[in-house]
Protein backbone atom coordinates (compact mmCIF):
# COMPACT_ATOMS: atom_id res chain seq x y z
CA UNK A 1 -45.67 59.62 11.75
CA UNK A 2 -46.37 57.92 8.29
CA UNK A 3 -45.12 60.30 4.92
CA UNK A 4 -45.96 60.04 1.71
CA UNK A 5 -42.74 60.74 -0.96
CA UNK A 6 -44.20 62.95 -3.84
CA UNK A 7 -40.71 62.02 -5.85
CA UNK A 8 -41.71 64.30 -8.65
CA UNK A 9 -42.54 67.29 -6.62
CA UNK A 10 -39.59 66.19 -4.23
CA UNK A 11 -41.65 66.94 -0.92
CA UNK A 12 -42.76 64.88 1.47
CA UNK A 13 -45.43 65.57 3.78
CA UNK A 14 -46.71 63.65 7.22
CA UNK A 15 -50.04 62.63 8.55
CA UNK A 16 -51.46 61.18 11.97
CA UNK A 17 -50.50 57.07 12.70
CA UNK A 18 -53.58 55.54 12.20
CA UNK A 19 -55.40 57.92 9.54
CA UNK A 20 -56.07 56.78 6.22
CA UNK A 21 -55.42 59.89 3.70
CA UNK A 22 -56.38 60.19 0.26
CA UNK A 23 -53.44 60.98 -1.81
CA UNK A 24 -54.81 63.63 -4.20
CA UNK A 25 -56.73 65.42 -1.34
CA UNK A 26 -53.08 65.54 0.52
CA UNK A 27 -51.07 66.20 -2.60
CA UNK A 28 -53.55 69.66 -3.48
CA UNK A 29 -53.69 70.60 -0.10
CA UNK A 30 -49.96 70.67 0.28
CA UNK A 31 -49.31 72.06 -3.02
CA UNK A 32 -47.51 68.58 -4.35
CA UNK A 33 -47.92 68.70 -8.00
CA UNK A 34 -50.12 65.58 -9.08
CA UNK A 35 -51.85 66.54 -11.78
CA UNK A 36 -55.24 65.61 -11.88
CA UNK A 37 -58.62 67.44 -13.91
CA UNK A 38 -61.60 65.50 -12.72
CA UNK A 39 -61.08 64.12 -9.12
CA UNK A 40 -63.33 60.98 -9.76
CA UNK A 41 -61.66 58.28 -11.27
CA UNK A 42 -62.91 58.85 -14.89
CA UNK A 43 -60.08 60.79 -16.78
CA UNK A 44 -57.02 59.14 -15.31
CA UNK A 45 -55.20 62.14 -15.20
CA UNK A 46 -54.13 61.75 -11.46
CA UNK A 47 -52.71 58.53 -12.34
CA UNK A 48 -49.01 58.02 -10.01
CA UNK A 49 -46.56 54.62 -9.92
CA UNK A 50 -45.88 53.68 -6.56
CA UNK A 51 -42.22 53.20 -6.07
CA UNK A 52 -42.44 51.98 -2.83
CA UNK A 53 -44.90 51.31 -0.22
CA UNK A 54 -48.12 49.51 -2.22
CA UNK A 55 -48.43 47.65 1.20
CA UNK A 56 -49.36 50.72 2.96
CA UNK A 57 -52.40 51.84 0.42
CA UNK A 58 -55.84 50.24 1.09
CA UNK A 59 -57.06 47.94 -2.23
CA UNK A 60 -58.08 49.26 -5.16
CA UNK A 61 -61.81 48.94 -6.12
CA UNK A 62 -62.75 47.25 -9.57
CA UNK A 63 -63.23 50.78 -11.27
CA UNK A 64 -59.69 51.85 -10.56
CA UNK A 65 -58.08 48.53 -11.63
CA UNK A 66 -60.61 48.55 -14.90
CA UNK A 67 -59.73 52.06 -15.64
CA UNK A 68 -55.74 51.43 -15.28
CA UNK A 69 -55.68 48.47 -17.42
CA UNK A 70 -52.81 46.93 -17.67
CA UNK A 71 -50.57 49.89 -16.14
CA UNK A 72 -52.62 48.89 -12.53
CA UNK A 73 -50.72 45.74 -12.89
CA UNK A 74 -47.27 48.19 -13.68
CA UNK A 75 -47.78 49.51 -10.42
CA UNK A 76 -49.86 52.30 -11.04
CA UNK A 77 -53.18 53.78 -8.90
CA UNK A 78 -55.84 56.82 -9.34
CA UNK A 79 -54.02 59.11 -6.95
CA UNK A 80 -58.06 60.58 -6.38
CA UNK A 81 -58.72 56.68 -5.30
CA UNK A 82 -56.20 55.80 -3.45
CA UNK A 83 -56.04 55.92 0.23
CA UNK A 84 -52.55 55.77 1.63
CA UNK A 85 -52.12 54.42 5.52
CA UNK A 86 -48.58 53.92 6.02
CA UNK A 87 -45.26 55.14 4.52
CA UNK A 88 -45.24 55.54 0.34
CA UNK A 89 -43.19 56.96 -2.32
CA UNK A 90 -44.77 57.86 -5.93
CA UNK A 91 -43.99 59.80 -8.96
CA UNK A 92 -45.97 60.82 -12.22
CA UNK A 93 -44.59 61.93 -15.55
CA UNK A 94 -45.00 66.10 -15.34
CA UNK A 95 -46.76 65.92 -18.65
CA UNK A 96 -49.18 63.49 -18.10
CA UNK A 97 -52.85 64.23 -19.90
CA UNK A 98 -55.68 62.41 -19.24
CA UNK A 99 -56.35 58.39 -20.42
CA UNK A 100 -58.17 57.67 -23.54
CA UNK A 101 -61.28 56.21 -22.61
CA UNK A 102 -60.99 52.56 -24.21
CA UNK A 103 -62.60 49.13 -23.89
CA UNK A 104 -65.12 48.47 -20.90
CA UNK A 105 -64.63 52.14 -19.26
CA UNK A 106 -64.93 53.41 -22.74
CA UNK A 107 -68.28 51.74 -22.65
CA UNK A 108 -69.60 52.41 -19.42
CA UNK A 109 -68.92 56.22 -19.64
CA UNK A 110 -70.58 56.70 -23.20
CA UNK A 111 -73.62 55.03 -21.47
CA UNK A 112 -73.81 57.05 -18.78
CA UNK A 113 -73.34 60.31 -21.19
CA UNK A 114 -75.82 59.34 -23.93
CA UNK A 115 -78.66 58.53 -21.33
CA UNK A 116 -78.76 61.85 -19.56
CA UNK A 117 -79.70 64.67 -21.79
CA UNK A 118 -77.32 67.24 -23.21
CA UNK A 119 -79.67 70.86 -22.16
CA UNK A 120 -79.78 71.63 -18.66
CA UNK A 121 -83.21 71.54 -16.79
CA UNK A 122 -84.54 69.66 -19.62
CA UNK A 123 -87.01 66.43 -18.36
CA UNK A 124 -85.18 63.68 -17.98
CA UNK A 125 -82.24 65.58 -17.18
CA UNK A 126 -79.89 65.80 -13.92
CA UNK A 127 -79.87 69.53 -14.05
């Protein structure tokens, strides 16, 4: 059976050959420790280095890689976006807090924000 390593949490926990788990939904259902505060990919709170293993996860899409930066190419992935189908070993920094929003995904997510409106219910709005 294929484990993931939660180094920080030191646990380890096992899923069926073959499945492809997400690595936030496995880390909160076995009590693992990631931190994480929106479960979407936006605040980068649930952000882990892979220490070994970044064969065994399946590709990052273009919003985790933009919202990353330059600490994707450190090694890093959106535990919330990554799905892990092998053996892997990550840790986080216990005190992480979320990303500051910057450049492109800065931009993207004050678009989003300023076209809906702020009162729910309101015309226009999603509520």
């Amino acid at each position: 059976m294929p484990r993931i390593r939660f180094e920080t949490a030191d646990r380890e926990v096992t899923f069926p050959e073959g499945d492809e788990v997400n690595l936030l939904r496995v880390a909160i259902r076995h009590e693992c420790g990631i931190p994480f505060r929106c479960a979407s990919g936006n605040c980068g709170t649930d952000r882990v280095r892979v220490l070994h293993g970044a064969d065994q996860l399946l590709p990052a899409r273009r919003r985790e890689r933009d919202r990353l930066g330059e600490l994707y190419e450190q090694g890093y992935r959106l535990a919330c976006q990554t799905y892990v189908a092998g053996d892997v070993t990550v840790a986080w920094d216990p005190d992480q807090r979320e990303m500051e929003a910057s450049g492109k995904v800065y931009d993207r997510l004050r678009q989003v924000w300023l076209a809906k409106d702020d009162t729910a219910g309101s015309p226009g709005s999603d509520g």
